[in-house]
N, C-alpha and C. Protein backbone atom coordinates (compact mmCIF):
# COMPACT_ATOMS: atom_id res chain seq x y z
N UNK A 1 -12.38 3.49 25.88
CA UNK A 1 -13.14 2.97 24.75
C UNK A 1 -13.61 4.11 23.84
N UNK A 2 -13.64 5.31 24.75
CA UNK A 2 -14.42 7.01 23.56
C UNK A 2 -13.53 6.77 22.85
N UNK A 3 -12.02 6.86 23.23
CA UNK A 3 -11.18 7.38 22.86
C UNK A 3 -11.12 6.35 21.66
N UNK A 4 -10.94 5.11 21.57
CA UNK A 4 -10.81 4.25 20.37
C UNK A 4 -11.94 4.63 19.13
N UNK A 5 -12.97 4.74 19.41
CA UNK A 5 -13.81 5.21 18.91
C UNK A 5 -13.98 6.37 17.74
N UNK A 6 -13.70 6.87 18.58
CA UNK A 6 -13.48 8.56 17.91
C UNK A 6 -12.07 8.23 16.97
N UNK A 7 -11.06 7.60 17.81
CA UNK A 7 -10.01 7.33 16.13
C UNK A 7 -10.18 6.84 15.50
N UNK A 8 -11.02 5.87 15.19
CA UNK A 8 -11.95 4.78 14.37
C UNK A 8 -12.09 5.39 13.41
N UNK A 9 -13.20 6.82 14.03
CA UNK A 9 -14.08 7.71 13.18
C UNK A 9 -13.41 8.46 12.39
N UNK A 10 -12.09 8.89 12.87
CA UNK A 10 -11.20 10.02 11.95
C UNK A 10 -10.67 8.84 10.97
N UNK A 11 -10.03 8.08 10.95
CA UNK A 11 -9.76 7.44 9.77
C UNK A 11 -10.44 6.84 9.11
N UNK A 12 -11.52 6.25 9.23
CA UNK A 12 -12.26 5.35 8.51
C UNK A 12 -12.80 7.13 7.96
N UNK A 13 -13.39 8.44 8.40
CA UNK A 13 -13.65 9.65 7.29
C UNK A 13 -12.38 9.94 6.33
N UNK A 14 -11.51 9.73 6.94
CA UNK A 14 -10.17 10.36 5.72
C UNK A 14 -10.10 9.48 4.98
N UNK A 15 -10.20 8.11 5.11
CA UNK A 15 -10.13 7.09 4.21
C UNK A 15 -11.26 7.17 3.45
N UNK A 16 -11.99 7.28 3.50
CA UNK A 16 -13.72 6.71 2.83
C UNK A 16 -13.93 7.80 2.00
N UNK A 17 -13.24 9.12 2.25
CA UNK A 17 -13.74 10.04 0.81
C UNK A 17 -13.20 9.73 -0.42
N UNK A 18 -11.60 9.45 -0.35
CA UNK A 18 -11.03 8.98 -1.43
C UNK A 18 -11.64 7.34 -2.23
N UNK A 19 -12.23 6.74 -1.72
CA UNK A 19 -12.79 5.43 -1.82
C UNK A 19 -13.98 5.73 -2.22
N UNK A 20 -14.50 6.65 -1.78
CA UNK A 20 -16.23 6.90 -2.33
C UNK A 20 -15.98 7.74 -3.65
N UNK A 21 -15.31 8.10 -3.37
CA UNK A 21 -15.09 9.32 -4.78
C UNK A 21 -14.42 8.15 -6.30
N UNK A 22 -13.81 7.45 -5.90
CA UNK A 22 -13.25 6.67 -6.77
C UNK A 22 -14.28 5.72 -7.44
N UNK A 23 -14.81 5.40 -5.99
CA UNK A 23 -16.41 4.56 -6.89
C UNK A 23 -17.55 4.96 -7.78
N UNK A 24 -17.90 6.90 -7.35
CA UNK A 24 -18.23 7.34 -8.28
C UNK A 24 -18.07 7.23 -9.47
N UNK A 25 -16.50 7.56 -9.85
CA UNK A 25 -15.74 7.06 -11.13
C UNK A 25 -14.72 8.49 -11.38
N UNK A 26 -14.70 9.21 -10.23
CA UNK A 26 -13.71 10.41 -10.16
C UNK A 26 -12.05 9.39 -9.61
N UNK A 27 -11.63 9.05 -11.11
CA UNK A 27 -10.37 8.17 -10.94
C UNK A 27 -8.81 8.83 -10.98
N UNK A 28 -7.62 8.44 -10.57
CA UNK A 28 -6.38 9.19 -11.34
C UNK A 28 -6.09 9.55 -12.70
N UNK A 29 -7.21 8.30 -13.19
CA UNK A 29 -6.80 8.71 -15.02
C UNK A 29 -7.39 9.19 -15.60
N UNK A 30 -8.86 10.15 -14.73
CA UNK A 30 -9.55 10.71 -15.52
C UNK A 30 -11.32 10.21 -14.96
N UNK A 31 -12.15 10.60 -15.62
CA UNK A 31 -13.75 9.68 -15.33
C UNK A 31 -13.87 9.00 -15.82
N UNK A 32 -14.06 7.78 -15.48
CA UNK A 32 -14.41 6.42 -15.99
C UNK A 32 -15.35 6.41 -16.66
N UNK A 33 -16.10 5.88 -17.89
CA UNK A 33 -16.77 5.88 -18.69
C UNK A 33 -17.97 4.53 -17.42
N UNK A 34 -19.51 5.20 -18.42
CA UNK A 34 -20.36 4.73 -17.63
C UNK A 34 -20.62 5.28 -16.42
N UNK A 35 -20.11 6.02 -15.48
CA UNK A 35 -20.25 5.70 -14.26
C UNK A 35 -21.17 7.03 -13.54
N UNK A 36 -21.40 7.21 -12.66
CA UNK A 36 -21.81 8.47 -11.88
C UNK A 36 -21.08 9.73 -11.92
N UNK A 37 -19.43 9.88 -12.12
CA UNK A 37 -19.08 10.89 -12.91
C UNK A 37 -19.19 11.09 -14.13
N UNK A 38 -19.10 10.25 -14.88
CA UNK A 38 -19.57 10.67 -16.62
C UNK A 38 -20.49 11.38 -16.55
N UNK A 39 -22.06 10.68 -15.45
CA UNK A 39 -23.03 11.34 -16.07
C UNK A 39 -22.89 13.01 -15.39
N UNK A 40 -22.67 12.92 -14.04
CA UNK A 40 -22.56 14.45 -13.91
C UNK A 40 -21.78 15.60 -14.95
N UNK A 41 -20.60 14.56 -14.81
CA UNK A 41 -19.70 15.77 -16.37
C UNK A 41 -20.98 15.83 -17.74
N UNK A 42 -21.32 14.99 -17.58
CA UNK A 42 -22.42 15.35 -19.42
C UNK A 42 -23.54 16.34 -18.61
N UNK A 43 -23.86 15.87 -17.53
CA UNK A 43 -25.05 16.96 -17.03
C UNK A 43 -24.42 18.53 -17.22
N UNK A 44 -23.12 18.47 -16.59
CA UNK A 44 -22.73 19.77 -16.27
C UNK A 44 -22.08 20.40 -17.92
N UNK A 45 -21.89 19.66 -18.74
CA UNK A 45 -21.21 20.30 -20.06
C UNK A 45 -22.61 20.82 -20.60
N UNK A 46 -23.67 20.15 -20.51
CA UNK A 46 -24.95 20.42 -21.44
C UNK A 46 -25.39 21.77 -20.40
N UNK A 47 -24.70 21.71 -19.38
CA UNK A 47 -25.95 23.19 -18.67
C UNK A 47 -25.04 24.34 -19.04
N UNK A 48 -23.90 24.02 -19.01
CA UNK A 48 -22.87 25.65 -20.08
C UNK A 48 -22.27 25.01 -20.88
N UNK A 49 -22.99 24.23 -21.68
CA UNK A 49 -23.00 25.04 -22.71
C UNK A 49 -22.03 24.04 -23.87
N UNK A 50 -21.52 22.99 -23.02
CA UNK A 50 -20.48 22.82 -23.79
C UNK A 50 -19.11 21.93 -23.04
N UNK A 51 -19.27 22.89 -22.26
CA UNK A 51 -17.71 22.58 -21.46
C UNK A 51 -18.14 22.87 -19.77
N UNK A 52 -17.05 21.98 -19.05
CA UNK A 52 -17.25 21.98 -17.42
C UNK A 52 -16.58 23.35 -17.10
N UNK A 53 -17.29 23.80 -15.88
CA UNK A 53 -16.97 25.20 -15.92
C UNK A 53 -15.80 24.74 -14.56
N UNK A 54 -14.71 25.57 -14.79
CA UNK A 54 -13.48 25.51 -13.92
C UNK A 54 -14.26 26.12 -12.24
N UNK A 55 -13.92 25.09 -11.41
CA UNK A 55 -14.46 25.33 -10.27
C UNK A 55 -16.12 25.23 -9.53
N UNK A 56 -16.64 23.87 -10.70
CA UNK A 56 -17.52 23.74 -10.44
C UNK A 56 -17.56 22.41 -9.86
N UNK A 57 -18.23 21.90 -8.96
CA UNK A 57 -18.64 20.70 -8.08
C UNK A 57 -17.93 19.33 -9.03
N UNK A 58 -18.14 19.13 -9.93
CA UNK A 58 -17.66 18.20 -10.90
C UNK A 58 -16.28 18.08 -11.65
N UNK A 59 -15.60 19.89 -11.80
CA UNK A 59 -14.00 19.97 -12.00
C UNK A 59 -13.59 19.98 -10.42
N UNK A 60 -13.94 20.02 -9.20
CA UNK A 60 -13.47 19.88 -8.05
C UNK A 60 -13.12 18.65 -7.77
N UNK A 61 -14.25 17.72 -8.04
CA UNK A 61 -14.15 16.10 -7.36
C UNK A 61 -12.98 15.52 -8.67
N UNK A 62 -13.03 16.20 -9.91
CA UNK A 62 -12.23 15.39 -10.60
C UNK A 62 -10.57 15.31 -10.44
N UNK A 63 -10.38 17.00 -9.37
CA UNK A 63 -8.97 16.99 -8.97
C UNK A 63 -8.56 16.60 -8.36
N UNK A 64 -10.24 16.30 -6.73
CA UNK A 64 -9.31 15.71 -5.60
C UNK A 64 -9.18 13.90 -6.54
N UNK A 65 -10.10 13.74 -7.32
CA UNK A 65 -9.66 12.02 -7.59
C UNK A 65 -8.34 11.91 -8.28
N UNK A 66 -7.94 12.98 -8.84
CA UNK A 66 -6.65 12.84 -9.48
C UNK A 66 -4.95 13.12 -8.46
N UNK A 67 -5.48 14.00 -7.89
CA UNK A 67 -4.57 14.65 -6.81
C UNK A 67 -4.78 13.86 -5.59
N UNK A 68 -5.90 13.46 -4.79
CA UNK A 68 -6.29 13.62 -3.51
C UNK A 68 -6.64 15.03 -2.73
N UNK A 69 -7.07 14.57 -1.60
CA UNK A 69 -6.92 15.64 -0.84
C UNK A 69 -6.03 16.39 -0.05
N UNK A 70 -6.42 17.70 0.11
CA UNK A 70 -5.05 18.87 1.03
C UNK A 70 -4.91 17.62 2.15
N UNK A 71 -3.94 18.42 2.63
CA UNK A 71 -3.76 18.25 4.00
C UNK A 71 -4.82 18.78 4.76
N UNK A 72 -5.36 20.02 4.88
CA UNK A 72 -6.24 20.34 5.31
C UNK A 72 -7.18 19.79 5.23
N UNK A 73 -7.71 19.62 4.10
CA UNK A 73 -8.67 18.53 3.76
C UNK A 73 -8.84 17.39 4.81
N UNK A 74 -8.10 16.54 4.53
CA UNK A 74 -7.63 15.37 5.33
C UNK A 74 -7.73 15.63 7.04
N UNK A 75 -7.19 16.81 7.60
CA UNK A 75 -7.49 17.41 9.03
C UNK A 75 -9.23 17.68 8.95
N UNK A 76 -9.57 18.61 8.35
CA UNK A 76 -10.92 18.50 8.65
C UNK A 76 -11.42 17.39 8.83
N UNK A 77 -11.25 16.63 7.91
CA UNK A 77 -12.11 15.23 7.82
C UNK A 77 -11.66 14.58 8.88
N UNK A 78 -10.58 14.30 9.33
CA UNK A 78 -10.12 13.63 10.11
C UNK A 78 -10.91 14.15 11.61
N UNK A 79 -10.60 15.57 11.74
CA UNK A 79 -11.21 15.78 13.07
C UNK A 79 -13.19 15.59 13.15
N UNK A 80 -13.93 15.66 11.80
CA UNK A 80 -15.46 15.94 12.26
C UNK A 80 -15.54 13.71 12.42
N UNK A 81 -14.82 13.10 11.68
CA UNK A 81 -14.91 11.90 11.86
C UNK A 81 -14.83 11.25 13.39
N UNK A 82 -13.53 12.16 13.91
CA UNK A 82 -13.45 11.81 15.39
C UNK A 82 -14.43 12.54 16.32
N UNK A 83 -14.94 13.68 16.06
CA UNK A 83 -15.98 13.60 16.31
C UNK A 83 -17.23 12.99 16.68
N UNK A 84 -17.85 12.55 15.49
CA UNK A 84 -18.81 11.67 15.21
C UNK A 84 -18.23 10.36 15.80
N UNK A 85 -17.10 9.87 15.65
CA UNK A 85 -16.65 8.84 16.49
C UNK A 85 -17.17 8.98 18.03
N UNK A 86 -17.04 9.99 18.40
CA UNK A 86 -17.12 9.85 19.78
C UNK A 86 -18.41 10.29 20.02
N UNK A 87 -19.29 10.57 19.20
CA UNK A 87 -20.45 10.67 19.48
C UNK A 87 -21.08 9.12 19.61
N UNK A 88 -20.69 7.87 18.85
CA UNK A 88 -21.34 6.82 18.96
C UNK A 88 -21.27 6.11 20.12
């Protein structure tokens, strides 16, 4: 039963970032107007200045929503999920 558990946990984490991130409004076609990414991108253009600075928290989430995540990515997540899986 750990064992089901803990795989539960790794996929339902690899799955749920791409799904949470999308609801934000970090989409394939860009940030959705209105949403919780708009406002961070306007937060983050007004603090430099202008423009999102390359490699900041807000051009990051907008690549994995366009791209997804590494592979690596996806392994990390996958393993702290099974983790936490098997912690429940």
């Amino acid at each position: 039963m750990e064992a089901v558990t803990a795989a539960i946990g790794g996929v339902v984490a690899v799955t749920a970032a791409p799904i949470a991130l999308g609801a934000m409004g970090f989409t394939g076609t860009g940030i959705a107007a209105a949403s919780i990414a708009a406002k961070m991108m306007s937060a983050a253009a007004i603090a430099n200045g202008g423009g999102v600075a390359a490699g900041s928290l807000v051009a990051t989430l907008q690549s994995v929503g366009v791209v997804g995540l590494s592979t690596s990515t996806n392994i990390v997540l996958g393993t702290v999920g099974t983790a936490v899986g098997a912690l429940l």
